[in-house]
C-alpha atoms as a PDB file:
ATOM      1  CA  UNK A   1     -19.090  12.386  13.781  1.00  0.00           C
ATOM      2  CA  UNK A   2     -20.423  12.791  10.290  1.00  0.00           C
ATOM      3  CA  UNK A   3     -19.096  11.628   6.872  1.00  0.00           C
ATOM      4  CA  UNK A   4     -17.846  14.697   6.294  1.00  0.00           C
ATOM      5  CA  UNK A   5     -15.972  15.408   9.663  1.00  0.00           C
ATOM      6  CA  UNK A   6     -14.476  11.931   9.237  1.00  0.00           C
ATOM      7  CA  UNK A   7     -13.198  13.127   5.466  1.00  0.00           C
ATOM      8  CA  UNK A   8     -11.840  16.033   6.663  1.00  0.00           C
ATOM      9  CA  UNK A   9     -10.023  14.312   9.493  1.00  0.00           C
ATOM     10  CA  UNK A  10      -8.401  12.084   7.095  1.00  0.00           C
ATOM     11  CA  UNK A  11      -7.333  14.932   4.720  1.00  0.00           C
ATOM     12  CA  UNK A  12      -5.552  16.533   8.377  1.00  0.00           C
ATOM     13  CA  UNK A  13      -4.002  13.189  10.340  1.00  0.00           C
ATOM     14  CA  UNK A  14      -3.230  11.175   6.984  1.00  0.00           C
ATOM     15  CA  UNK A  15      -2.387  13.729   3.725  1.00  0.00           C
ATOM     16  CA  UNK A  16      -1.205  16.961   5.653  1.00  0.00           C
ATOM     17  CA  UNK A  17       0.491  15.103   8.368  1.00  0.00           C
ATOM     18  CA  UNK A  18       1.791  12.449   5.717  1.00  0.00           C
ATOM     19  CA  UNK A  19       0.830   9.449   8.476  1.00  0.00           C
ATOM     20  CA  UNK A  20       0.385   5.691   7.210  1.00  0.00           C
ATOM     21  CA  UNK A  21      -0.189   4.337  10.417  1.00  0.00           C
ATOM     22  CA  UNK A  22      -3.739   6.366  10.430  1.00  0.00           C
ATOM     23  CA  UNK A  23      -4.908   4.757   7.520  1.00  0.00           C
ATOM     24  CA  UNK A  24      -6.372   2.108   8.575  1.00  0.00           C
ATOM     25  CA  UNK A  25      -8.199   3.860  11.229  1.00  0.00           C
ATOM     26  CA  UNK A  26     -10.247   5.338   8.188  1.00  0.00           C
ATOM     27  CA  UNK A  27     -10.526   3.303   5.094  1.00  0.00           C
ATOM     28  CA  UNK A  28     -12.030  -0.092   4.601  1.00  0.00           C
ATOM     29  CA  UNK A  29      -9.855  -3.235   4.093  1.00  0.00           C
ATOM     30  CA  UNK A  30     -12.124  -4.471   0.833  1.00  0.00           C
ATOM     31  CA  UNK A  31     -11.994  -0.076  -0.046  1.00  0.00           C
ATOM     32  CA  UNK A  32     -12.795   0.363  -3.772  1.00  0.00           C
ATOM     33  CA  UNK A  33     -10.652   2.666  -5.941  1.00  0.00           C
ATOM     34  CA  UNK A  34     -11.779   4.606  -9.175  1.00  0.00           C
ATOM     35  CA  UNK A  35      -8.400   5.897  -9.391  1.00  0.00           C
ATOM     36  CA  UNK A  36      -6.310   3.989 -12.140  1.00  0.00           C
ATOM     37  CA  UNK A  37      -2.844   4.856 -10.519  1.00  0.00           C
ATOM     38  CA  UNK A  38      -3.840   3.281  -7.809  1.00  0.00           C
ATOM     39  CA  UNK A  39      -4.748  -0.343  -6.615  1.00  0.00           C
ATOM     40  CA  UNK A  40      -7.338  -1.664  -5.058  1.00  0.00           C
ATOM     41  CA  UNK A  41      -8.252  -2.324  -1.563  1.00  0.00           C
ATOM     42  CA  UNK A  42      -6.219  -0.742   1.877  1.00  0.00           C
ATOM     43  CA  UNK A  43      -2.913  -2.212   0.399  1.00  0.00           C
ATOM     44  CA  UNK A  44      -2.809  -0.527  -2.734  1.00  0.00           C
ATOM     45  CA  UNK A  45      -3.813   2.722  -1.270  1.00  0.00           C
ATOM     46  CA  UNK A  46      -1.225   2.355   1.280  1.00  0.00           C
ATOM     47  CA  UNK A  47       1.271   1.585  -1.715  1.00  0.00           C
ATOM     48  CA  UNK A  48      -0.269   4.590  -3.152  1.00  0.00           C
ATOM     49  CA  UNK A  49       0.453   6.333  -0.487  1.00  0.00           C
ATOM     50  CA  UNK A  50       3.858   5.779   0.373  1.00  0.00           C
ATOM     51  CA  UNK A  51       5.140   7.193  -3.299  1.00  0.00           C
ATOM     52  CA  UNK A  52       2.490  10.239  -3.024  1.00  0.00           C
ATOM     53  CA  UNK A  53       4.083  11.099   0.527  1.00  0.00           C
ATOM     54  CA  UNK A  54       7.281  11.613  -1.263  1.00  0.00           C
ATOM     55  CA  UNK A  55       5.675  14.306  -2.975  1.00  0.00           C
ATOM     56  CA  UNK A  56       5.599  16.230   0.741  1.00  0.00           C
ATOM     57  CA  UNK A  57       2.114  18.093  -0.787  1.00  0.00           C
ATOM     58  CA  UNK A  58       0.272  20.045   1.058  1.00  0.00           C
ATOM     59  CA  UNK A  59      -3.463  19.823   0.740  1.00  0.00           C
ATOM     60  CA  UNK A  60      -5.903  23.014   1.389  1.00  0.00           C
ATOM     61  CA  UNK A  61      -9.554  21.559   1.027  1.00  0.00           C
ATOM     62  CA  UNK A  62     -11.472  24.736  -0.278  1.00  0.00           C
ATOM     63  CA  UNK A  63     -14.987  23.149   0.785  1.00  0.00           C
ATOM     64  CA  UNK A  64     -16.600  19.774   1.282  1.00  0.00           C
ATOM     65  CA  UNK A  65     -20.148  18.338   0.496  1.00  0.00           C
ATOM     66  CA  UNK A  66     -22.009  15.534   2.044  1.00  0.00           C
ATOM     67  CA  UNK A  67     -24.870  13.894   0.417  1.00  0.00           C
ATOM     68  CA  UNK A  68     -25.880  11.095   2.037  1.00  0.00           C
ATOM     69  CA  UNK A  69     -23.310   8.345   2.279  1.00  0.00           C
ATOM     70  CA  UNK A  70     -20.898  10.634  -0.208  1.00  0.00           C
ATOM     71  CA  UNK A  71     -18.347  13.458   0.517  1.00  0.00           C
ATOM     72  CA  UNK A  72     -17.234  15.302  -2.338  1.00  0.00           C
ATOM     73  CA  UNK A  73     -13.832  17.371  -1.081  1.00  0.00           C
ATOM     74  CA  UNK A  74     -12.620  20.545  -3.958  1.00  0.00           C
ATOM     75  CA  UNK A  75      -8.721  20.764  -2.640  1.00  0.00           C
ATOM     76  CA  UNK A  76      -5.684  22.718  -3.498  1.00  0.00           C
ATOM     77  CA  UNK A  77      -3.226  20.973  -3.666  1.00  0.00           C
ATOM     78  CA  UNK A  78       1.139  22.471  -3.699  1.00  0.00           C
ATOM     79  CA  UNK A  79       3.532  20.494  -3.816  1.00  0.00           C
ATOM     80  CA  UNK A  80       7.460  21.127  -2.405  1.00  0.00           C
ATOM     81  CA  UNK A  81       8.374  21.967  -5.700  1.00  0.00           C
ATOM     82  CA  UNK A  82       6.021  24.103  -6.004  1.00  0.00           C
ATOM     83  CA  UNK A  83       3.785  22.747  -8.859  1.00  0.00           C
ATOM     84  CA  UNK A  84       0.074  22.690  -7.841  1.00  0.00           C
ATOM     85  CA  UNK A  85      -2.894  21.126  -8.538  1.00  0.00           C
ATOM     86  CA  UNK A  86      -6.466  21.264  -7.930  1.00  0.00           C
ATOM     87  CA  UNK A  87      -8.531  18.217  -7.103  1.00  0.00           C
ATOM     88  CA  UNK A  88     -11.685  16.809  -6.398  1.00  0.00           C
ATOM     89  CA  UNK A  89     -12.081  13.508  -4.409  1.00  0.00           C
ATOM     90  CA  UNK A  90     -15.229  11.889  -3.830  1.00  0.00           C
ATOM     91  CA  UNK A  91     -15.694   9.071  -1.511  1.00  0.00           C
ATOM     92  CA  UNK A  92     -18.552   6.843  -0.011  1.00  0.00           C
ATOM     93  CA  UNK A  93     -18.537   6.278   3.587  1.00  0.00           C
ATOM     94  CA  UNK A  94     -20.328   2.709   5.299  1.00  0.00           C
ATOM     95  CA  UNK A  95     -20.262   2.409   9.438  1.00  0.00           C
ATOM     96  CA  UNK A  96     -17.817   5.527   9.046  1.00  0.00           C
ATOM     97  CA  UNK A  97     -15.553   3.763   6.688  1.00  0.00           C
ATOM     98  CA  UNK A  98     -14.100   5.192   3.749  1.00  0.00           C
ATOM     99  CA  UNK A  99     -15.220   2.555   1.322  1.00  0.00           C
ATOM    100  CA  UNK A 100     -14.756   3.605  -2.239  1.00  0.00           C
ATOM    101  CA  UNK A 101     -13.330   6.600  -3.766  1.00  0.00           C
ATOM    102  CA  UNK A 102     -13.471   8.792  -7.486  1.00  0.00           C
ATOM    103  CA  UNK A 103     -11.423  12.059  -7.965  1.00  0.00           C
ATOM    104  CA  UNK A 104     -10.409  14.250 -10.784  1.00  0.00           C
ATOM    105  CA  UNK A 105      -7.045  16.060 -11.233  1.00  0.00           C
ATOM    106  CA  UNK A 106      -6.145  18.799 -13.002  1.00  0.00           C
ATOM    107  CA  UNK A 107      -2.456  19.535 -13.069  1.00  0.00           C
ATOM    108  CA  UNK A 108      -0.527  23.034 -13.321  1.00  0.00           C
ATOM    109  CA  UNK A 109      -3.262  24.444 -11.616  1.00  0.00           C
ATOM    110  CA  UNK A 110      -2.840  27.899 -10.835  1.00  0.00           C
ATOM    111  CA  UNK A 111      -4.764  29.097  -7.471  1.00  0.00           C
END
């Protein structure tokens, strides 16, 4: 499976399907985050994670890019209330690990 396939599986069995328990299966214990709101390592994404979820967003990627060890992934992004936003995650992928990870988010997004 490539880096890519392996991103876009994530964005299906862990943000769409709002999963925990598949986390792991994709992202690196020592995983580095870019993200301020979020801590570092599996933990803090997982603790991330469990306040995001309660968000019950739905995420549309648009299109993904692999370069090398990096997937960039442009996504729409709607959430049950019905705000949306658009963002763009980048991560870098070891042994088919999700190891560190950059996005950009742009609120009240209108798609």
């Amino acid at each position: 499976m490539t880096n890519k396939e392996i991103v876009l599986r994530f964005f299906d069995e862990v943000f769409n399907a709002h999963d925990l328990t598949k986390v792991g299966e994709y992202v690196r214990k020592d995983y580095i985050q870019h993200n301020p709101q979020a801590a570092q390592g599996l933990d803090g994404l997982l603790e991330f994670l469990k306040g995001f979820f309660q968000l019950e967003a739905r995420h549309d990627v648009q299109f993904a890019l692999e370069d090398g060890d990096k997937v960039a992934v442009y996504v729409y992004v709607t959430f049950k209330d019905g705000s949306k936003a658009i963002v763009t995650d980048i991560f870098r992928l070891e042994d088919g690990m999700m190891v560190e990870h950059w996005d950009s988010v742009q609120r009240n997004a209108s798609f």
